[in-house]
C-alpha atoms as a PDB file:
ATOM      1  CA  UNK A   1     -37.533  10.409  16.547  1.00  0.00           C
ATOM      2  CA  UNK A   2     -36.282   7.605  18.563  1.00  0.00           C
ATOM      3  CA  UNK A   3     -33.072   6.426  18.689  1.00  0.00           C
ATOM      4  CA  UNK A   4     -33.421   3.534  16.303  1.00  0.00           C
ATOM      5  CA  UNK A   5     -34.845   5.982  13.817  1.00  0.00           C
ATOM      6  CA  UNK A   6     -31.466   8.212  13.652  1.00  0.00           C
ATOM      7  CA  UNK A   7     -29.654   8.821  11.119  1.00  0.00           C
ATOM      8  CA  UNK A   8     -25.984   6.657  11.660  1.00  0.00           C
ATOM      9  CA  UNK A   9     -23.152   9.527  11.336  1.00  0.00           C
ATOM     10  CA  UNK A  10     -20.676   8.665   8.547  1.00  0.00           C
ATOM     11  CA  UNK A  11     -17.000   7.906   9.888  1.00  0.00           C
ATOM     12  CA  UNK A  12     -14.133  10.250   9.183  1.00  0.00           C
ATOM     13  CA  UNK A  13     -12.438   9.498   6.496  1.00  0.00           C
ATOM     14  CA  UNK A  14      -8.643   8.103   6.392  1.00  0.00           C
ATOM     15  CA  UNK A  15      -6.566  10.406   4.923  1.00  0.00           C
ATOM     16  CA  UNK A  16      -3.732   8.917   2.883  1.00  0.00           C
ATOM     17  CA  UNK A  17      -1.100  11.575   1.418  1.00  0.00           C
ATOM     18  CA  UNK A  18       0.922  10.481  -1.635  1.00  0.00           C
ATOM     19  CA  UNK A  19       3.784  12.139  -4.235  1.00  0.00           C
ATOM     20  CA  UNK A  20       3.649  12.471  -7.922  1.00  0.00           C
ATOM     21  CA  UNK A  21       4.710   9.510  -9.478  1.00  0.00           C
ATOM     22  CA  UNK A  22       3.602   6.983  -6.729  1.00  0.00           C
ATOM     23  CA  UNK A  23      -0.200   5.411  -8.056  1.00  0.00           C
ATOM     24  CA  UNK A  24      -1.842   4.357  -4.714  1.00  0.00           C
ATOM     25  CA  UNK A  25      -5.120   2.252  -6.826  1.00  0.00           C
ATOM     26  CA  UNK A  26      -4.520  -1.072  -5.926  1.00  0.00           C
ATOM     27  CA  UNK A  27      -4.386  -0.753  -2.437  1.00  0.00           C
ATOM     28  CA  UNK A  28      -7.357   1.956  -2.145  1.00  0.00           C
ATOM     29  CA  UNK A  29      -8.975  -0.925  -4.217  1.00  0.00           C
ATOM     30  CA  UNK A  30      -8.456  -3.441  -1.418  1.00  0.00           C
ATOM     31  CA  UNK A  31      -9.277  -0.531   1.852  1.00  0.00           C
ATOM     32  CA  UNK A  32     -12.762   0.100  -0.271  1.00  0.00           C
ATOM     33  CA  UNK A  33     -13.023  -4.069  -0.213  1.00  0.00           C
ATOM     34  CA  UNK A  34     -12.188  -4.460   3.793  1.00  0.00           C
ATOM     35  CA  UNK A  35     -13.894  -1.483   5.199  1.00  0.00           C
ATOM     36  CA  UNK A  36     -16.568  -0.196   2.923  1.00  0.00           C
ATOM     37  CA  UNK A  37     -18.046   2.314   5.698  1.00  0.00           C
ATOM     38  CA  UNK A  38     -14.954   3.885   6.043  1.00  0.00           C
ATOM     39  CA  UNK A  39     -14.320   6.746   3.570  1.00  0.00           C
ATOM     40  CA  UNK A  40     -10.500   6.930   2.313  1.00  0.00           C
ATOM     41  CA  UNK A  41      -9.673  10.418   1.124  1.00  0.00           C
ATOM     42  CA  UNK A  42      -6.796  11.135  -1.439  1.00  0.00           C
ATOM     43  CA  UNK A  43      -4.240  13.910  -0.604  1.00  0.00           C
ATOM     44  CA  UNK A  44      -1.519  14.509  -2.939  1.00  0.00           C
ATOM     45  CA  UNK A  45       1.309  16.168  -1.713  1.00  0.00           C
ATOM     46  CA  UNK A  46       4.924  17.715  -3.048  1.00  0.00           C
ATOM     47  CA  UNK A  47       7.713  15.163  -2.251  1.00  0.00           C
ATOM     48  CA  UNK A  48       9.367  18.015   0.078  1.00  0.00           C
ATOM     49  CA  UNK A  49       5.961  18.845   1.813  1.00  0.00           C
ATOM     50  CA  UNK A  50       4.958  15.401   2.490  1.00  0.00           C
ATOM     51  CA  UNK A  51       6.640  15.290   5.519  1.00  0.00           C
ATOM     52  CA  UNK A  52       5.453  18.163   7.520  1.00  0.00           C
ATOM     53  CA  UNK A  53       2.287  17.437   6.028  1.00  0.00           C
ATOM     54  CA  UNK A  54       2.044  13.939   8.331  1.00  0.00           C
ATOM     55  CA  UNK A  55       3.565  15.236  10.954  1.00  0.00           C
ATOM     56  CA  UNK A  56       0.939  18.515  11.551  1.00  0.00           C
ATOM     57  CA  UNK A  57      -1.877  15.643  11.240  1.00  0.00           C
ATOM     58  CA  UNK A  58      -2.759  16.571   7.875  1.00  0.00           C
ATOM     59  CA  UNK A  59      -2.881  13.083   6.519  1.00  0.00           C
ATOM     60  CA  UNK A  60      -3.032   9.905   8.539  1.00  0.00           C
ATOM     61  CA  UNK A  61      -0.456   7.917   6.654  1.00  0.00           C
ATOM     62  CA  UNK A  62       1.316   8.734   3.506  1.00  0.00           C
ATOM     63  CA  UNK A  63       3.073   7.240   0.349  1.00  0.00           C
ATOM     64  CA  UNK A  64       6.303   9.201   0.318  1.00  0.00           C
ATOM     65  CA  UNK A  65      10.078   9.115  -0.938  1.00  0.00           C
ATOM     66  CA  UNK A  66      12.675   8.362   1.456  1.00  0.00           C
ATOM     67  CA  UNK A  67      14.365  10.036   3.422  1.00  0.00           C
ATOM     68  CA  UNK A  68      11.966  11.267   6.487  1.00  0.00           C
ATOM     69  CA  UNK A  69      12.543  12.605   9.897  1.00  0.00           C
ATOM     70  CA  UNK A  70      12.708   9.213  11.625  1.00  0.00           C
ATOM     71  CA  UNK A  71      12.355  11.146  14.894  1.00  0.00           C
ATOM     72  CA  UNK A  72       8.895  12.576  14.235  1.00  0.00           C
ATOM     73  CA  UNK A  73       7.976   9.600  11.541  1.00  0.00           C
ATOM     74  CA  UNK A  74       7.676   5.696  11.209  1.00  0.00           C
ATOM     75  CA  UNK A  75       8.718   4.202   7.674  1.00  0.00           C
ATOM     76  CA  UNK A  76       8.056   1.370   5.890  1.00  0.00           C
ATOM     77  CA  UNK A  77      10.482   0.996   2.449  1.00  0.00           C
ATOM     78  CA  UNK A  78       8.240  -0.502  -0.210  1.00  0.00           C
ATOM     79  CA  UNK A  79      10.295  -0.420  -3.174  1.00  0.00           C
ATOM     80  CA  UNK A  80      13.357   1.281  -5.088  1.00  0.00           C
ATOM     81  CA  UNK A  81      12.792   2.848  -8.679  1.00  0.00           C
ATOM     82  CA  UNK A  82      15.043   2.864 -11.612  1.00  0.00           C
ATOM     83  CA  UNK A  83      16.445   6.238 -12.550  1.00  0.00           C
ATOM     84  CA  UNK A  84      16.037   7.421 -16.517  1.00  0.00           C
ATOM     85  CA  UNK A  85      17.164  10.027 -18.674  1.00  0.00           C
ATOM     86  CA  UNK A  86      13.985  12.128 -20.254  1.00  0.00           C
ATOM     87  CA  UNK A  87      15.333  12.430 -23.957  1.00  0.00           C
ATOM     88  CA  UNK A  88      13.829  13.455 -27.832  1.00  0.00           C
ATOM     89  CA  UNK A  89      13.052  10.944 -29.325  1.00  0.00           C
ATOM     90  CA  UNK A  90      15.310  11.992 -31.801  1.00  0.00           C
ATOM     91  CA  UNK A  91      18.376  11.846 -29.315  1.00  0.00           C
ATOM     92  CA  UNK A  92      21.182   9.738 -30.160  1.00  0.00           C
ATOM     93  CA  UNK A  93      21.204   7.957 -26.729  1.00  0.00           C
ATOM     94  CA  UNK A  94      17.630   6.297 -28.004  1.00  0.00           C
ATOM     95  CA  UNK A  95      19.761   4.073 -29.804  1.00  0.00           C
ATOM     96  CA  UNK A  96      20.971   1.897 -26.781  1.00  0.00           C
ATOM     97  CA  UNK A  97      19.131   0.497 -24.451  1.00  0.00           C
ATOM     98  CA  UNK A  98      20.759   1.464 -21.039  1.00  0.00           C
ATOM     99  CA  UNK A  99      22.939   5.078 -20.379  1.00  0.00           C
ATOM    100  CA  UNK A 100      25.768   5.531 -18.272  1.00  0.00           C
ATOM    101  CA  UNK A 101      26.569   8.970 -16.519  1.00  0.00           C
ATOM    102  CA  UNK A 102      29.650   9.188 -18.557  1.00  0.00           C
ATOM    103  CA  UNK A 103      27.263   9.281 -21.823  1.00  0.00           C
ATOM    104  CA  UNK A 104      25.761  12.166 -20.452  1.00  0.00           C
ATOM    105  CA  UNK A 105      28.910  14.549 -19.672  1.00  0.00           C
ATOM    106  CA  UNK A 106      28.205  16.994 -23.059  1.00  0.00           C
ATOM    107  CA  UNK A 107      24.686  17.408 -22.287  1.00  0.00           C
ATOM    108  CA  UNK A 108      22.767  20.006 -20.059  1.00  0.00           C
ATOM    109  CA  UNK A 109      21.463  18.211 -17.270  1.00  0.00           C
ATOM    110  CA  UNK A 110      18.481  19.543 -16.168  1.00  0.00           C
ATOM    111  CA  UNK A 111      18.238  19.883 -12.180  1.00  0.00           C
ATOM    112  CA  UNK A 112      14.852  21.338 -11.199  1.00  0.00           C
ATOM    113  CA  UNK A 113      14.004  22.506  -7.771  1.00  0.00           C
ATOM    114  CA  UNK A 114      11.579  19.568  -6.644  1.00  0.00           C
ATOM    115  CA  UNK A 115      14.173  17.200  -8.025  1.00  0.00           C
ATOM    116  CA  UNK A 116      13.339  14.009  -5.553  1.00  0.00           C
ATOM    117  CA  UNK A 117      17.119  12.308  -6.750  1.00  0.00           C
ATOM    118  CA  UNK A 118      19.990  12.852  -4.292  1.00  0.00           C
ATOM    119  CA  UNK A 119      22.615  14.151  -6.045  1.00  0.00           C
ATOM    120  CA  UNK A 120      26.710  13.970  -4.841  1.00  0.00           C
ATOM    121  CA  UNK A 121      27.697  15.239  -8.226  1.00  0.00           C
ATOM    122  CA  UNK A 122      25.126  16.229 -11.125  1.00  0.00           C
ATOM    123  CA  UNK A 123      26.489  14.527 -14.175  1.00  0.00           C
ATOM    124  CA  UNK A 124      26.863  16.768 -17.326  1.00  0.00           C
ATOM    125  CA  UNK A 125      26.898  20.410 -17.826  1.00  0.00           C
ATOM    126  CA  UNK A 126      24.753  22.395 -15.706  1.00  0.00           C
ATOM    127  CA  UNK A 127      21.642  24.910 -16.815  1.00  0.00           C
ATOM    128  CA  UNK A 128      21.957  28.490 -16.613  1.00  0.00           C
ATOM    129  CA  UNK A 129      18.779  28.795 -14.436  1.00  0.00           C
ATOM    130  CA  UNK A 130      17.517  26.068 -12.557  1.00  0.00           C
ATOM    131  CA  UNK A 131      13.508  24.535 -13.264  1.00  0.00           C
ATOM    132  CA  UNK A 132      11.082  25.335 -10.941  1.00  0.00           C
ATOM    133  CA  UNK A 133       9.443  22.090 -10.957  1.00  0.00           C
ATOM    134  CA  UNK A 134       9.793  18.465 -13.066  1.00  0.00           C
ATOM    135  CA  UNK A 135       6.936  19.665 -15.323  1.00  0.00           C
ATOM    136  CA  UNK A 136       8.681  22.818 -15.951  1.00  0.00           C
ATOM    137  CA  UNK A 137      12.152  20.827 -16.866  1.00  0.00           C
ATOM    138  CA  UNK A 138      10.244  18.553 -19.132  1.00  0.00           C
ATOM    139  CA  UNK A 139       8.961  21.414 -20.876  1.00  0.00           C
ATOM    140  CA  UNK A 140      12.470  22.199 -21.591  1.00  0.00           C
ATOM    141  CA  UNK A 141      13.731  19.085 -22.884  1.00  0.00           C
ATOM    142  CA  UNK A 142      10.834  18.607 -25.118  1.00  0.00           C
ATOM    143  CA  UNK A 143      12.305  22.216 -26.563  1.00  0.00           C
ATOM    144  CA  UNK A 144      15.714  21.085 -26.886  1.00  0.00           C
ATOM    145  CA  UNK A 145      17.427  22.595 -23.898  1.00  0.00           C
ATOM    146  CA  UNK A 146      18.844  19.766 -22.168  1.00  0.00           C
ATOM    147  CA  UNK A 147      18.127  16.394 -20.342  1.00  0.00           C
ATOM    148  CA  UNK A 148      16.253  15.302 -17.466  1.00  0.00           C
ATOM    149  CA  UNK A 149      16.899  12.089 -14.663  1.00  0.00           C
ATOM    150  CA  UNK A 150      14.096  11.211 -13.060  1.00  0.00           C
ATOM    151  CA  UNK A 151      12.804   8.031 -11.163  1.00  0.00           C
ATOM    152  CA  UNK A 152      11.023   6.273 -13.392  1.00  0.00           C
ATOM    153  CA  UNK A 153       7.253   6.668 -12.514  1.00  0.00           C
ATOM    154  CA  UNK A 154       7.927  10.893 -13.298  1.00  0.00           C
ATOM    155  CA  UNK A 155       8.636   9.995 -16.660  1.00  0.00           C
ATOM    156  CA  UNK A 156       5.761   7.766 -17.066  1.00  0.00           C
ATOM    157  CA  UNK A 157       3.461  10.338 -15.330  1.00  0.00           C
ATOM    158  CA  UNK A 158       4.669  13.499 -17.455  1.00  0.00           C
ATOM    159  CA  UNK A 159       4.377  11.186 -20.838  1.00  0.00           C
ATOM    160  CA  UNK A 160       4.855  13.222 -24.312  1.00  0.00           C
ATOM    161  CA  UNK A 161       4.809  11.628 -27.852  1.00  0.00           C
ATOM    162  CA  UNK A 162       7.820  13.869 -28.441  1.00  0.00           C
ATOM    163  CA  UNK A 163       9.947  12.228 -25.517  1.00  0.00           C
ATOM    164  CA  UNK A 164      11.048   9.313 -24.497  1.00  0.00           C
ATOM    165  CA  UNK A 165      13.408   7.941 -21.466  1.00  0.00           C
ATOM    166  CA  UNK A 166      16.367   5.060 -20.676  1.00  0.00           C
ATOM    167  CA  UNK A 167      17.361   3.657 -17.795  1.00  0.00           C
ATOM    168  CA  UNK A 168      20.776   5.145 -16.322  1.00  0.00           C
ATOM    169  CA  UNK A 169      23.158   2.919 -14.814  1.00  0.00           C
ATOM    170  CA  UNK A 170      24.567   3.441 -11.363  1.00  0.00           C
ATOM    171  CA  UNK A 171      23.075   7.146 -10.981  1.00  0.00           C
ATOM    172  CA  UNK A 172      21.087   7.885  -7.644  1.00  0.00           C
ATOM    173  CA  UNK A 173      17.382   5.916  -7.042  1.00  0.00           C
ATOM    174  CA  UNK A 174      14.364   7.131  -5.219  1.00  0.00           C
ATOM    175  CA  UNK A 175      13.198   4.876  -2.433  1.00  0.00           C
ATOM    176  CA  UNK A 176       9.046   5.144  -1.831  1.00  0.00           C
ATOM    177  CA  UNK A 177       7.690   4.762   1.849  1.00  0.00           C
ATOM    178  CA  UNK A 178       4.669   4.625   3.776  1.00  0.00           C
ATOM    179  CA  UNK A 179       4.904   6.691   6.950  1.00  0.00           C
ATOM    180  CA  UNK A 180       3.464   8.168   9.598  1.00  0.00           C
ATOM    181  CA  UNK A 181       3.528  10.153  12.601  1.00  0.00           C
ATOM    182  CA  UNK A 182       5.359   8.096  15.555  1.00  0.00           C
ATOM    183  CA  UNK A 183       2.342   7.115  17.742  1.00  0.00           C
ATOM    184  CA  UNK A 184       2.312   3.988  20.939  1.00  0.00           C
ATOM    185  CA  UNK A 185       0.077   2.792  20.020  1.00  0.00           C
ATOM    186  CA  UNK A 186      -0.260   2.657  16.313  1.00  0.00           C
ATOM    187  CA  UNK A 187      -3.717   3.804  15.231  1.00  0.00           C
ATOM    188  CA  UNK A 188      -6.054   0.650  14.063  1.00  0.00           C
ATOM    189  CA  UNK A 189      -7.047   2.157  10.681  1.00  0.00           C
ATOM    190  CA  UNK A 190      -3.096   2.655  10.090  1.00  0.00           C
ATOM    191  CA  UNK A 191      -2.327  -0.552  11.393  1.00  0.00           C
ATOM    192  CA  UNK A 192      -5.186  -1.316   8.571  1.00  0.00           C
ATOM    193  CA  UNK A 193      -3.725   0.483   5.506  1.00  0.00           C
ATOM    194  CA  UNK A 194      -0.069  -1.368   6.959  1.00  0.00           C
ATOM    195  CA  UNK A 195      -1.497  -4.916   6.666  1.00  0.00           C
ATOM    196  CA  UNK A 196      -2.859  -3.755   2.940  1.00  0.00           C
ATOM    197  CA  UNK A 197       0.202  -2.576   2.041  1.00  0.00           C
ATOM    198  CA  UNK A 198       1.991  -5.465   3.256  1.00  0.00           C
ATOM    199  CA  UNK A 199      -0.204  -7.982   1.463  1.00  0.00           C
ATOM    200  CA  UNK A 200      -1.932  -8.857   4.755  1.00  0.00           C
ATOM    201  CA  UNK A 201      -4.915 -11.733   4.213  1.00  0.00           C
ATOM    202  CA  UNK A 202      -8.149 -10.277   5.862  1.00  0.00           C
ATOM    203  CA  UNK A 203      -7.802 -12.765   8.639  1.00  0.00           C
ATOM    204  CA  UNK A 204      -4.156 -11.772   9.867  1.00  0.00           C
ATOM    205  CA  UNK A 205      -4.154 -11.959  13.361  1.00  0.00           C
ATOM    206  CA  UNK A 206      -2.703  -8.355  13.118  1.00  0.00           C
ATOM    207  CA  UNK A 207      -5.148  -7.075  11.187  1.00  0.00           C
ATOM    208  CA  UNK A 208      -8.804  -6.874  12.346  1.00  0.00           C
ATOM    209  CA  UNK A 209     -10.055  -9.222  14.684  1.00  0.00           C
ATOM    210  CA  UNK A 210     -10.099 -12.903  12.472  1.00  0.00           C
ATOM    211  CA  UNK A 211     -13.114 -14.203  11.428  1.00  0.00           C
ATOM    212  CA  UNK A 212     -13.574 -17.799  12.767  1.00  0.00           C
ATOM    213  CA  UNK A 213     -14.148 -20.778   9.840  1.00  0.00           C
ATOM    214  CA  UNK A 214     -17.374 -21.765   9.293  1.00  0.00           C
ATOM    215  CA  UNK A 215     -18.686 -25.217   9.450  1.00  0.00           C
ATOM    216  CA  UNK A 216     -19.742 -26.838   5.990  1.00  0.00           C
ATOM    217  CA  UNK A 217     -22.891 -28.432   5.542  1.00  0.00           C
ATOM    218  CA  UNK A 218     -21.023 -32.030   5.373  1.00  0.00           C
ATOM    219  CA  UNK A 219     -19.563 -31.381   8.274  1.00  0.00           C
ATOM    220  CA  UNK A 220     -22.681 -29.690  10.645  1.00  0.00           C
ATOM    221  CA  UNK A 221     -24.680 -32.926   9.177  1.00  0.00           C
ATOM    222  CA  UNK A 222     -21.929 -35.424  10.648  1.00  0.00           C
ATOM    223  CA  UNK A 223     -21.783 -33.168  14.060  1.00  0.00           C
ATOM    224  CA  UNK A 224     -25.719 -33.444  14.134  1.00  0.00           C
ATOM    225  CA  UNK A 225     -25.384 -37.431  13.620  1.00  0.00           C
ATOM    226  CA  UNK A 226     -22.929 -37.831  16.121  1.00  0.00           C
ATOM    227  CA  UNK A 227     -24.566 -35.778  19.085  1.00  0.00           C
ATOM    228  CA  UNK A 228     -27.627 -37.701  17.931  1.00  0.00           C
ATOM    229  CA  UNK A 229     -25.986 -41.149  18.678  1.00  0.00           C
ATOM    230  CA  UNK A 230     -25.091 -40.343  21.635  1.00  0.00           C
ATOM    231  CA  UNK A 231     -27.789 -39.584  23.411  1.00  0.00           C
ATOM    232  CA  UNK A 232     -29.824 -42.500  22.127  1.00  0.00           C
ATOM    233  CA  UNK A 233     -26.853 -44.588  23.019  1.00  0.00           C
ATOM    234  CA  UNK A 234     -27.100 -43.164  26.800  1.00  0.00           C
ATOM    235  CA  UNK A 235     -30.408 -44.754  26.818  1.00  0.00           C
ATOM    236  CA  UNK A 236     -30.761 -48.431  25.890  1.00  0.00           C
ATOM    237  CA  UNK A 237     -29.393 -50.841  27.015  1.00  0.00           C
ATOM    238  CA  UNK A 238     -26.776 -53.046  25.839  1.00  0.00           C
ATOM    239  CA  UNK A 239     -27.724 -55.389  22.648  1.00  0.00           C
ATOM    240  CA  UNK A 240     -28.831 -59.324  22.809  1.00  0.00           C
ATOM    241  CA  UNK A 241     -30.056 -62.137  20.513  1.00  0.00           C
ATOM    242  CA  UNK A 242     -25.928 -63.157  19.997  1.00  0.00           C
ATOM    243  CA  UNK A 243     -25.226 -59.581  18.075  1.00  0.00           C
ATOM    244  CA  UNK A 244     -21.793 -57.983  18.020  1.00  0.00           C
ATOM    245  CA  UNK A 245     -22.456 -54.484  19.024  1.00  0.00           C
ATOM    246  CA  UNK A 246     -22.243 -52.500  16.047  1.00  0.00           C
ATOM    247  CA  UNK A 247     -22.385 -55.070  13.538  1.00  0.00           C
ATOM    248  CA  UNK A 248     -25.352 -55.913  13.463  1.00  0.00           C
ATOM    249  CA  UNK A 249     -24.533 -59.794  12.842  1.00  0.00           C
ATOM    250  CA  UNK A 250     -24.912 -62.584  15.203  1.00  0.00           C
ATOM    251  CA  UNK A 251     -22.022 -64.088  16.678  1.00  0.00           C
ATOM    252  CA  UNK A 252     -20.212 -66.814  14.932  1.00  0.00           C
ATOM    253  CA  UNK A 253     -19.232 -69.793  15.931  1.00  0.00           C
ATOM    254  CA  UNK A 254     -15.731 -70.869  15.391  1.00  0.00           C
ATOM    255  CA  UNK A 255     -14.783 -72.994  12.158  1.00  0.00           C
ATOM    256  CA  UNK A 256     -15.802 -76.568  12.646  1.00  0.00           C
ATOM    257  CA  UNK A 257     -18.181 -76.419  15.550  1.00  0.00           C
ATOM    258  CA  UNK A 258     -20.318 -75.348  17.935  1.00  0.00           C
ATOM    259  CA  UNK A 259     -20.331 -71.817  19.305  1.00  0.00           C
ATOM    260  CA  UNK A 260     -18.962 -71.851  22.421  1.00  0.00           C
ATOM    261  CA  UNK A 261     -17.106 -75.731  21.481  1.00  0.00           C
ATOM    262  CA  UNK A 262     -13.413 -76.053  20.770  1.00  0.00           C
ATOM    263  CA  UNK A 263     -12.640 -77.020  17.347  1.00  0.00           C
ATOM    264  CA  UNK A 264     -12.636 -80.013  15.699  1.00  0.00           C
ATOM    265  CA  UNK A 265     -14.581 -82.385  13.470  1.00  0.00           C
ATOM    266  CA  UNK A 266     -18.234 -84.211  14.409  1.00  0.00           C
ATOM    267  CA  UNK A 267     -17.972 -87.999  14.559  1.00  0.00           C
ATOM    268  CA  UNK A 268     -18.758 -91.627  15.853  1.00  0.00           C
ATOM    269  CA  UNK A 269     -15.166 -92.318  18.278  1.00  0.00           C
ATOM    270  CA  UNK A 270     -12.699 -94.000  16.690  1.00  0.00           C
ATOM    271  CA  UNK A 271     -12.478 -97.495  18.043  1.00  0.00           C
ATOM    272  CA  UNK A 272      -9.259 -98.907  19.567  1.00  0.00           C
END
């Protein structure tokens, strides 16, 4: 077999970690777009795993919630989400549009163990047992034991017909990330998945290597003309028979005479 006949090996892929609740799509969309021969591999990941996760290598780069060991990871904040209460539909609170903590001080707050909110003082009344996980709590509040805050996209991803959420005013958000492991220099195909994530054109000068404008046909036609009048210009020489150069007319002779006469009308002289 010779060496044009072998088989090109496949890259490794780019591993890209992300928590519940965070929907990476659009930007995989865009990686698949920009660098089609390089394979981008999915790793979800429990919020309070993420972090070791990046920094023992297993993931290149990860969508994570805030905060992270800043001494072992880079971050870049991407956006905040709005806290809501997980409620029956039935609950009274559905009747408003926005909760405050206060609203919630009779109810059983919920306060599972992967709970990604941070938490001064838990508003409410507190469970006898604490949920294992946020799947586990909702399981709870769709059986009437209490109520659940969560960031937003956790109530969208554990969805039930029976349940529904509001937004909670001035309670605790969750701030999403990309990060990953401090490295000088940073990796190219995280320096890649940055510029995505950033909104980066293809042609950033800090993404891959630009690629330079191409000609149109208008404009490689006039180039083509113009190097071709040059170099018949370089040899002939310079234009007779009374032409203008360029004009292609012959020279003119000024208003009322002669070319080459001063002005002024034909006549007999005037006698004295």
């Amino acid at each position: 077999m010779t060496g044009s006949d072998t088989p090109s090996a496949t890259p490794p892929p780019f591993r890209l970690a992300y928590v519940p609740g965070v929907t990476p799509t659009k930007w995989v969309r865009v990686w698949h777009e920009r660098l089609p021969d390089t394979p981008l591999e999915l790793v979800q990941v429990p919020p309070a795993e993420a972090g070791r996760l990046l920094a023992d290598g297993g993931a290149e780069a990860g969508l994570v919630r805030l905060p992270v060991d800043r001494d072992v990871l880079s971050a870049i904040p991407l956006y905040t989400e709005t806290t809501v209460v997980v409620i029956p539909k039935d609950h009274a609170a559905t009747a408003a549009e926005e909760v405050t903590l206060p609203d919630l001080a009779d109810e059983i707050v919920l306060h599972p163990l992967d709970d990604v909110l941070d938490w001064e003082t838990l508003p409410g009344r507190p469970a006898i047992e604490r949920p294992a996980t946020t799947a586990d709590a909702i399981e709870l509040v769709a059986a009437g034991v209490g109520v659940l805050l969560v960031p937003q996209s956790l109530a969208r991803l554990h969805h039930r017909k029976d349940l529904t959420y509001r937004p909670v005013l001035e309670a605790p958000e969750s701030r999403v990330a990309l990060s990953w492991p401090q490295e000088e220099p940073t990796p190219d195909l995280v320096e890649e998945f940055i510029g995505i994530v950033r909104g980066r054109t293809v042609n950033s000068t800090r993404g891959r290597a630009a690629t330079p404008p191409q000609p149109s046909a208008k404009e490689k036609a006039k180039a083509k003309a113009k190097r071709a009048g040059a170099a018949a210009g370089s040899g002939h020489k310079p234009a007779t028979g009374g032409k203008q150069p360029g004009t292609g007319r012959r020279a003119a002779a000024p208003k009322g005479g002669r070319a080459g006469q001063s002005g002024g009308k034909r006549g007999k002289p005037r006698g004295r």
